[in-house]
Protein backbone atom coordinates (compact mmCIF):
# COMPACT_ATOMS: atom_id res chain seq x y z
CA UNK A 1 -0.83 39.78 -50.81
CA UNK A 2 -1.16 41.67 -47.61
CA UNK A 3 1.00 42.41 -45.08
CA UNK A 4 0.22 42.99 -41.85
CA UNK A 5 3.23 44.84 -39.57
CA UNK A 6 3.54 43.78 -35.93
CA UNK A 7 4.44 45.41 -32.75
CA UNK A 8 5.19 43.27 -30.15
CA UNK A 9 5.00 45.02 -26.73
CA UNK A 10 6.69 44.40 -22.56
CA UNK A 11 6.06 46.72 -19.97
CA UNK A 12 3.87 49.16 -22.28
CA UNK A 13 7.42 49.09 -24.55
CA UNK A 14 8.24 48.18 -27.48
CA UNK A 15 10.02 45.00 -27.73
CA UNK A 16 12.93 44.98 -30.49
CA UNK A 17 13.21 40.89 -31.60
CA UNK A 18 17.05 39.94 -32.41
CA UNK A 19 18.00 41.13 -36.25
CA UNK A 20 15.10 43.56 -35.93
CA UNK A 21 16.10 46.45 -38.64
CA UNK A 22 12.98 48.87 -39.32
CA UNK A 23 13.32 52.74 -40.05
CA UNK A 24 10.76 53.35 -38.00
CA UNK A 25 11.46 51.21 -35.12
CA UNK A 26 10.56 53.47 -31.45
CA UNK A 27 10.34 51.91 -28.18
CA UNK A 28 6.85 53.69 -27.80
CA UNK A 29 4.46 51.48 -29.26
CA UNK A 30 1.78 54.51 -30.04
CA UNK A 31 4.65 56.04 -32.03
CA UNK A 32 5.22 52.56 -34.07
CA UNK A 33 1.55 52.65 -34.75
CA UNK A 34 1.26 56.26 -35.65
CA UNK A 35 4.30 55.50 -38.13
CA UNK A 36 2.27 52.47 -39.48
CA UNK A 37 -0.41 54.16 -40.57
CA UNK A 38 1.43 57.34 -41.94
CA UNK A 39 3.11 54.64 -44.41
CA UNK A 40 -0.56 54.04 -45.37
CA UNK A 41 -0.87 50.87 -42.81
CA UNK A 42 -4.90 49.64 -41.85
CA UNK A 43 -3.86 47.25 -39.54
CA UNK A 44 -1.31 46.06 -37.19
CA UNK A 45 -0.88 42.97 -34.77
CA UNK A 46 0.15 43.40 -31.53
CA UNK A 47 2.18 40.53 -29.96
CA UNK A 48 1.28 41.15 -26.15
CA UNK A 49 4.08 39.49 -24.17
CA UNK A 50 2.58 40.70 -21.12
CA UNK A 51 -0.68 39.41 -20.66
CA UNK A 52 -1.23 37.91 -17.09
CA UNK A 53 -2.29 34.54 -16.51
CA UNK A 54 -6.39 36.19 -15.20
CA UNK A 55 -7.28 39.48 -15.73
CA UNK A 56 -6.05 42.49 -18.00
CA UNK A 57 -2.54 43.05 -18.69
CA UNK A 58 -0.68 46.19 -18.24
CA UNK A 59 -0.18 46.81 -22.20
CA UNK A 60 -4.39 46.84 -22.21
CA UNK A 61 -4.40 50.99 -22.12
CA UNK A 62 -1.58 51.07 -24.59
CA UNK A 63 -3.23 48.72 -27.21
CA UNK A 64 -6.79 50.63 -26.54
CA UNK A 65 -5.27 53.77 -27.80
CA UNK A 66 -3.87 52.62 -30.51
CA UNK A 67 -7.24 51.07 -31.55
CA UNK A 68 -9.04 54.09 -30.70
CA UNK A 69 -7.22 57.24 -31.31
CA UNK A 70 -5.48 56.32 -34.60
CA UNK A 71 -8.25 54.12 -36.05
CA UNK A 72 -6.10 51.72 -36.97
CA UNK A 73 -7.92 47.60 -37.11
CA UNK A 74 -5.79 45.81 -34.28
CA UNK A 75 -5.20 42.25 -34.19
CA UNK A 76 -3.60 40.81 -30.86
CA UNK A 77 -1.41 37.64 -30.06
CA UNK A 78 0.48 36.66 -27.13
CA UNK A 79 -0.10 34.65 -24.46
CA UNK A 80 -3.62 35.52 -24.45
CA UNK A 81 -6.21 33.17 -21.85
CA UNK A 82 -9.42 34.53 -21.61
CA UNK A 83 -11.79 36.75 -23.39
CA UNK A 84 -11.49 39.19 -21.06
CA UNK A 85 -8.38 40.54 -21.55
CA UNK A 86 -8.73 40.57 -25.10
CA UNK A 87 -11.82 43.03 -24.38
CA UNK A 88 -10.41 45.10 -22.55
């Protein structure tokens, strides 16, 4: 089995779902992430809940770094509508 953690994210925040209870719950997604992978995590999926209806949401530079400067494999859901934004 493999679990995969998610981070779901509004306003470059992160969003705590009712009945969330995680030791290493932060409102700065980066700092989730980071946590993730100190616990030995490869991969996370990021729930978006920002993503405009055209173009590249605000969360975009958030989720980039996380990609990038932890080198952790991101996954992304949300309300996601074009290609584009999932690029970005």
């Amino acid at each position: 089995m493999i679990l995969i953690p998610q981070i779901f994210i509004r306003g470059k925040r992160t969003v705590a779902l009712e009945r969330t209870v995680s030791p290493i719950y932060d409102e700065d997604p980066f700092v989730m992430a980071s946590r993730i992978k100190d616990v030995g995590g490869e991969t996370v999926y990021i729930v978006d809940l920002s993503i405009p209806p055209v173009g590249v949401g605000e969360n975009a530079p958030v989720i980039q770094k996380i990609r990038e400067d932890l080198g952790l494999s991101v996954l992304i859901g949300g309300a996601v509508r074009s290609t584009r934004s999932v690029e970005a």
